[in-house]
PDB file of N, CA and C in Angstrom:
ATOM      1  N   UNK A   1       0.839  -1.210   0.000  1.00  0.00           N
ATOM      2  CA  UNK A   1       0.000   0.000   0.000  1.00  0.00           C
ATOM      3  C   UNK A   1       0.871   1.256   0.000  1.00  0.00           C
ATOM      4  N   UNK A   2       0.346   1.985  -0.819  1.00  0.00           N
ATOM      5  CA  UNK A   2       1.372   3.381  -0.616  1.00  0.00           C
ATOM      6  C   UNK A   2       0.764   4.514   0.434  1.00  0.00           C
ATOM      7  N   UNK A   3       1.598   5.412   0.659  1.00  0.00           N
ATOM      8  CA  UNK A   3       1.003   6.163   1.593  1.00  0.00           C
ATOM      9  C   UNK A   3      -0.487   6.760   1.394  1.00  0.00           C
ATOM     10  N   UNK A   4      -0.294   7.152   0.368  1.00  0.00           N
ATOM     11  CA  UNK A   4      -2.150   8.100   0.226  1.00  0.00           C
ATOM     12  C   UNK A   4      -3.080   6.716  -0.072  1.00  0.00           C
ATOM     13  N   UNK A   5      -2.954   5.449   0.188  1.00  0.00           N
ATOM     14  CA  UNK A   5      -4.078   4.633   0.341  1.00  0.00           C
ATOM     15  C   UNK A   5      -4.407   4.071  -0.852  1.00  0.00           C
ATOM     16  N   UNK A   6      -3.912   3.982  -2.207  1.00  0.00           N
ATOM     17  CA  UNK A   6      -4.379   3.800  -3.023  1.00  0.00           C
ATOM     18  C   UNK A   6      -3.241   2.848  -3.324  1.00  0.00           C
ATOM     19  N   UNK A   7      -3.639   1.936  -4.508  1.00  0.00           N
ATOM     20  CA  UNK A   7      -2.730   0.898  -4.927  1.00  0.00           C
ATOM     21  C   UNK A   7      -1.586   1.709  -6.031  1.00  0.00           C
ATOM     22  N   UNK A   8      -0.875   0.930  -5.811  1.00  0.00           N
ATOM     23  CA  UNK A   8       0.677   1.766  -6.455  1.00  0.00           C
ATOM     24  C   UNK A   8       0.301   1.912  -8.048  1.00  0.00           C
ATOM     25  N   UNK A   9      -0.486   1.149  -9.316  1.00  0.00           N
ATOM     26  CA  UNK A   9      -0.728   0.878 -10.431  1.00  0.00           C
ATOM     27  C   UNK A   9      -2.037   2.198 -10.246  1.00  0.00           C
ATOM     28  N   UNK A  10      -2.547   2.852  -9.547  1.00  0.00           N
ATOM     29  CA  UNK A  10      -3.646   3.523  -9.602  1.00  0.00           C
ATOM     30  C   UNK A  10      -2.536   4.502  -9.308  1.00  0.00           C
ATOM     31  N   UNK A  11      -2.061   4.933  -8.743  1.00  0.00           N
ATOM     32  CA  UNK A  11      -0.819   5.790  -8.285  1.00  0.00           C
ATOM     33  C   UNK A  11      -0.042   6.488  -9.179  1.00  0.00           C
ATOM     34  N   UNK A  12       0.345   5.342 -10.197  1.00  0.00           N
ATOM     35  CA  UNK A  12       1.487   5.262 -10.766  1.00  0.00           C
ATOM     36  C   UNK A  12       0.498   6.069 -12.148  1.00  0.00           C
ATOM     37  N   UNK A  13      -0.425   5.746 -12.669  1.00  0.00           N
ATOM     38  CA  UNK A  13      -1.633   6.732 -13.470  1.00  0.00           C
ATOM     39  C   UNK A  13      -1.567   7.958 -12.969  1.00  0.00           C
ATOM     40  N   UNK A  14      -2.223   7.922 -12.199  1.00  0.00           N
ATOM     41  CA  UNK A  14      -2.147   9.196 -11.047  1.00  0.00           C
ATOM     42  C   UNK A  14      -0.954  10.241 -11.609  1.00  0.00           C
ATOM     43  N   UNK A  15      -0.097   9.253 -11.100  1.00  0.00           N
ATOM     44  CA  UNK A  15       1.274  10.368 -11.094  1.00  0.00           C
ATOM     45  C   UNK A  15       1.520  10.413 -13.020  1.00  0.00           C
ATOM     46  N   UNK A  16       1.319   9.697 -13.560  1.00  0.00           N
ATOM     47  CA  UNK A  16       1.262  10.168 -14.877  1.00  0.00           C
ATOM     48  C   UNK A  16       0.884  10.937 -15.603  1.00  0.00           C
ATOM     49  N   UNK A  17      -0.379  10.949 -15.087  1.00  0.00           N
ATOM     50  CA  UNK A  17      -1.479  11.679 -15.446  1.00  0.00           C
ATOM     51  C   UNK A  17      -1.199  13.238 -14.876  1.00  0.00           C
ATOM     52  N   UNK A  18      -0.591  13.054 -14.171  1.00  0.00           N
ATOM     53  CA  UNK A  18      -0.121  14.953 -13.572  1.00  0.00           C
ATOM     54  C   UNK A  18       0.599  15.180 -14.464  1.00  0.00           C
ATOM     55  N   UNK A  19       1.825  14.528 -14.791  1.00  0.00           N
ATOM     56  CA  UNK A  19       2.961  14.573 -15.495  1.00  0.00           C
ATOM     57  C   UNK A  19       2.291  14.921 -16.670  1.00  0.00           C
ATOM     58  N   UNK A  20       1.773  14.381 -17.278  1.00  0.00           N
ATOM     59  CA  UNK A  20       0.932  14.761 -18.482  1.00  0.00           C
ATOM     60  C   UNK A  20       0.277  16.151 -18.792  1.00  0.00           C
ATOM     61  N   UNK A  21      -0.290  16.090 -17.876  1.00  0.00           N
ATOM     62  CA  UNK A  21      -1.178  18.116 -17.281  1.00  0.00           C
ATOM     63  C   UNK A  21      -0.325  18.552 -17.189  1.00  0.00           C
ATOM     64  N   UNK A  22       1.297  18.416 -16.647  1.00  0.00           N
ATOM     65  CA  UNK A  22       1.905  19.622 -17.191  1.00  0.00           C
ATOM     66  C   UNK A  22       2.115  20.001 -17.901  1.00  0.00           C
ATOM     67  N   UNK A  23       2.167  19.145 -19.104  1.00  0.00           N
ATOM     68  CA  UNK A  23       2.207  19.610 -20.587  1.00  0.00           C
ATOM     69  C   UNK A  23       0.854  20.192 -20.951  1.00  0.00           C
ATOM     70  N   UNK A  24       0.026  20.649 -20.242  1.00  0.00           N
ATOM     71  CA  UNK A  24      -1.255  20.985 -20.680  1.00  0.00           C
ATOM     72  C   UNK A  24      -2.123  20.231 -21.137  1.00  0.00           C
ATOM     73  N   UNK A  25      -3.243  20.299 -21.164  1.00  0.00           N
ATOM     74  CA  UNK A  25      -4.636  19.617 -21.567  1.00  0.00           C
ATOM     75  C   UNK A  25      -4.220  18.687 -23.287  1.00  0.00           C
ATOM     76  N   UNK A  26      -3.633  18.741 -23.222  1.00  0.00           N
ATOM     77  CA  UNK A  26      -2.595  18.310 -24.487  1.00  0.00           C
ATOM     78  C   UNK A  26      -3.342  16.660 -24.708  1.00  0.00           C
ATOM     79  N   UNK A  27      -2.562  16.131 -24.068  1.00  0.00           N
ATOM     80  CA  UNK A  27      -3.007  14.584 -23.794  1.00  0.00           C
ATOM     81  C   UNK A  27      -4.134  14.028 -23.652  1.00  0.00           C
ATOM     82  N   UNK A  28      -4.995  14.924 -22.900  1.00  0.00           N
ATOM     83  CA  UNK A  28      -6.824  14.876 -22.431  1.00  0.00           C
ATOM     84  C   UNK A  28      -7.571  14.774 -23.815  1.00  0.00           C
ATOM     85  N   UNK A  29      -7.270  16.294 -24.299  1.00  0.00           N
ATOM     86  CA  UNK A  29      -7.596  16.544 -25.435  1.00  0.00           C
ATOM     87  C   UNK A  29      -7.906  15.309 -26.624  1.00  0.00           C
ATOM     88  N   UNK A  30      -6.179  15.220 -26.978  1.00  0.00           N
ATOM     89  CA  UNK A  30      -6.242  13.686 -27.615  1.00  0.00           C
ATOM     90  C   UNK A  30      -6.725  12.553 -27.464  1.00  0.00           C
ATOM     91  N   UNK A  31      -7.046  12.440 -26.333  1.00  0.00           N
ATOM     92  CA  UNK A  31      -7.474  11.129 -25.567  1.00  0.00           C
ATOM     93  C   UNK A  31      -9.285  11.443 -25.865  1.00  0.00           C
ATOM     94  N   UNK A  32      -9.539  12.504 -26.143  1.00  0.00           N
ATOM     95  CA  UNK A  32     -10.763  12.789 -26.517  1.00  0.00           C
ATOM     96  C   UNK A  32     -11.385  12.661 -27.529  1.00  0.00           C
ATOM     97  N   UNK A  33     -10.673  13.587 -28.080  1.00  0.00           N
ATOM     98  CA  UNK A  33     -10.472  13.312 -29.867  1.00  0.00           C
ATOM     99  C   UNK A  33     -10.488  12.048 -30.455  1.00  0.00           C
ATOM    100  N   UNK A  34      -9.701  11.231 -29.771  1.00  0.00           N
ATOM    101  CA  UNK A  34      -9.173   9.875 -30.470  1.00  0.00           C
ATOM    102  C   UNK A  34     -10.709   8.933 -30.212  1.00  0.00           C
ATOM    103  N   UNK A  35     -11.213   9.658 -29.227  1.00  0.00           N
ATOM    104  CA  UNK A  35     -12.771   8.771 -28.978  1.00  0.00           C
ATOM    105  C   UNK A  35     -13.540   9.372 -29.743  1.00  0.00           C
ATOM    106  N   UNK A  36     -13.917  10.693 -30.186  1.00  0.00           N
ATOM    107  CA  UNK A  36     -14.985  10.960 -30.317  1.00  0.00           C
ATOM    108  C   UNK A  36     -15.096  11.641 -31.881  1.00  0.00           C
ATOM    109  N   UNK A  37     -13.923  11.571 -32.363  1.00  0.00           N
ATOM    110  CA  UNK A  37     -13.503  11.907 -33.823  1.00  0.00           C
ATOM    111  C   UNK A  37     -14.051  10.873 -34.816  1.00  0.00           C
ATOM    112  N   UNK A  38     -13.391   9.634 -34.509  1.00  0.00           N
ATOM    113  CA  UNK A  38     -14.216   7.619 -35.141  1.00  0.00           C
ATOM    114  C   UNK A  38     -15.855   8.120 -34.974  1.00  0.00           C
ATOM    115  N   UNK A  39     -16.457   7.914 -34.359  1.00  0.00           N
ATOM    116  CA  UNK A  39     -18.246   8.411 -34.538  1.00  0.00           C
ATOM    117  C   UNK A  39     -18.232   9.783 -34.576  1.00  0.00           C
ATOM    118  N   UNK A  40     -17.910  11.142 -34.644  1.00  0.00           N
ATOM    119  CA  UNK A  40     -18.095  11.753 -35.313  1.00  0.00           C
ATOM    120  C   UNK A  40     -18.196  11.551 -37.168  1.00  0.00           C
ATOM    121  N   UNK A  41     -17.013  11.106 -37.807  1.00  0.00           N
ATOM    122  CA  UNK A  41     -16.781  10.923 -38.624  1.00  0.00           C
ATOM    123  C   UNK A  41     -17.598   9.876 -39.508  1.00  0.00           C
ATOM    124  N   UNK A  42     -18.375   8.736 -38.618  1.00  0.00           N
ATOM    125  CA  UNK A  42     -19.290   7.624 -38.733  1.00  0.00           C
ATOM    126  C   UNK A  42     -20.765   8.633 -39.500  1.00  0.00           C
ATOM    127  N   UNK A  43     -20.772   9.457 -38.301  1.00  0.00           N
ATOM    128  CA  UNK A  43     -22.043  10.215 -37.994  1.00  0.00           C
ATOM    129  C   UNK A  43     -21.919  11.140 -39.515  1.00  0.00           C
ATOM    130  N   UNK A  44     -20.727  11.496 -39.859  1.00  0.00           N
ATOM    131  CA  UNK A  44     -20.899  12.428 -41.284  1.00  0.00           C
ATOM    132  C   UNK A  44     -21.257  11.885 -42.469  1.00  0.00           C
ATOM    133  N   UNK A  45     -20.574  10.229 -42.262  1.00  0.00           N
ATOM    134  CA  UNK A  45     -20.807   9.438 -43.702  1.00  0.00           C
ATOM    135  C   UNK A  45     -22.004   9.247 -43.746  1.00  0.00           C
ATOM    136  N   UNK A  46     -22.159   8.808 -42.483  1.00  0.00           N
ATOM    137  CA  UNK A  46     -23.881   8.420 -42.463  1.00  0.00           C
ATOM    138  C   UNK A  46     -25.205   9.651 -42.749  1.00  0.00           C
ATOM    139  N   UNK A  47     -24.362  10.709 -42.436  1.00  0.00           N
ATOM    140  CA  UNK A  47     -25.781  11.381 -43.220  1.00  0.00           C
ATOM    141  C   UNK A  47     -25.527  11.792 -44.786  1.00  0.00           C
ATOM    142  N   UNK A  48     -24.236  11.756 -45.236  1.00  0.00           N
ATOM    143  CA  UNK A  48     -23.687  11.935 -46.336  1.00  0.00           C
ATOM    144  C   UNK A  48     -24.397  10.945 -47.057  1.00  0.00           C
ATOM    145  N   UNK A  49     -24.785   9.593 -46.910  1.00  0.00           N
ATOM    146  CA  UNK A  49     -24.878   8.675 -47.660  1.00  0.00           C
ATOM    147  C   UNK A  49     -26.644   9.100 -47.517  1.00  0.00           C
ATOM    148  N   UNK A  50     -26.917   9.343 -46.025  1.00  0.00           N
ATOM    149  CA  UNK A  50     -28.553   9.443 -46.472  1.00  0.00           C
ATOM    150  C   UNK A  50     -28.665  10.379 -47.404  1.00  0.00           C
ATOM    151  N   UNK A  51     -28.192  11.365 -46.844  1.00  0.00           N
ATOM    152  CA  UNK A  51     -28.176  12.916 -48.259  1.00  0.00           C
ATOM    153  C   UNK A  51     -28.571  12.042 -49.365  1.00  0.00           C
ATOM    154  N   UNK A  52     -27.505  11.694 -49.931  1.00  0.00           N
ATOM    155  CA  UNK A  52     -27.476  10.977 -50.999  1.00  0.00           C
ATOM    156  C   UNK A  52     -28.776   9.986 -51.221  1.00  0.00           C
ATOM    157  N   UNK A  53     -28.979   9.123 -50.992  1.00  0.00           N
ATOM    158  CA  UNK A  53     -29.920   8.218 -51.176  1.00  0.00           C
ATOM    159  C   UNK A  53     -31.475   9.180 -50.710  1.00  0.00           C
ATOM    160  N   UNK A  54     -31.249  10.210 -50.656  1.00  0.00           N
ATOM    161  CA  UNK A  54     -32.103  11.064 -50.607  1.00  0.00           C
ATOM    162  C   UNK A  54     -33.591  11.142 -49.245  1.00  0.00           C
ATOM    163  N   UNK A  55     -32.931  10.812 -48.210  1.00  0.00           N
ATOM    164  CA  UNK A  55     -33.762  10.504 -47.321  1.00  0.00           C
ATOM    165  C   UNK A  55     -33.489  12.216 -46.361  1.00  0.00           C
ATOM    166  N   UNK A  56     -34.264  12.377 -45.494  1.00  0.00           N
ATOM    167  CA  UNK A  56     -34.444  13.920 -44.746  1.00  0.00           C
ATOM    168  C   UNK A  56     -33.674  13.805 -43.412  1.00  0.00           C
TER     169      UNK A  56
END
């Protein structure tokens, strides 16, 4: 157990994850993007194609 109570692998995130924020929202960002860019992009074809096939 480490001192603040938490397991060292939750910790060890933890402390990464600061490390990371110092570089600014940088990493978050991406980590965002990288989720929500794939169904965004789903979401464009898909009305692109309805467009097309002519539905409202």
């Amino acid at each position: 157990k480490s001192p603040f109570g938490l397991s060292t692998s939750t910790e060890c995130m933890l402390l990464w994850f600061s490390k990371r924020q110092t570089q600014g929202l940088t990493g978050l960002t991406r980590l965002l993007f990288s989720i929500i860019f794939p169904w965004l992009l789903a979401y464009l074809v898909a009305l692109g194609v309805m467009k097309t096939l002519g539905y409202k």
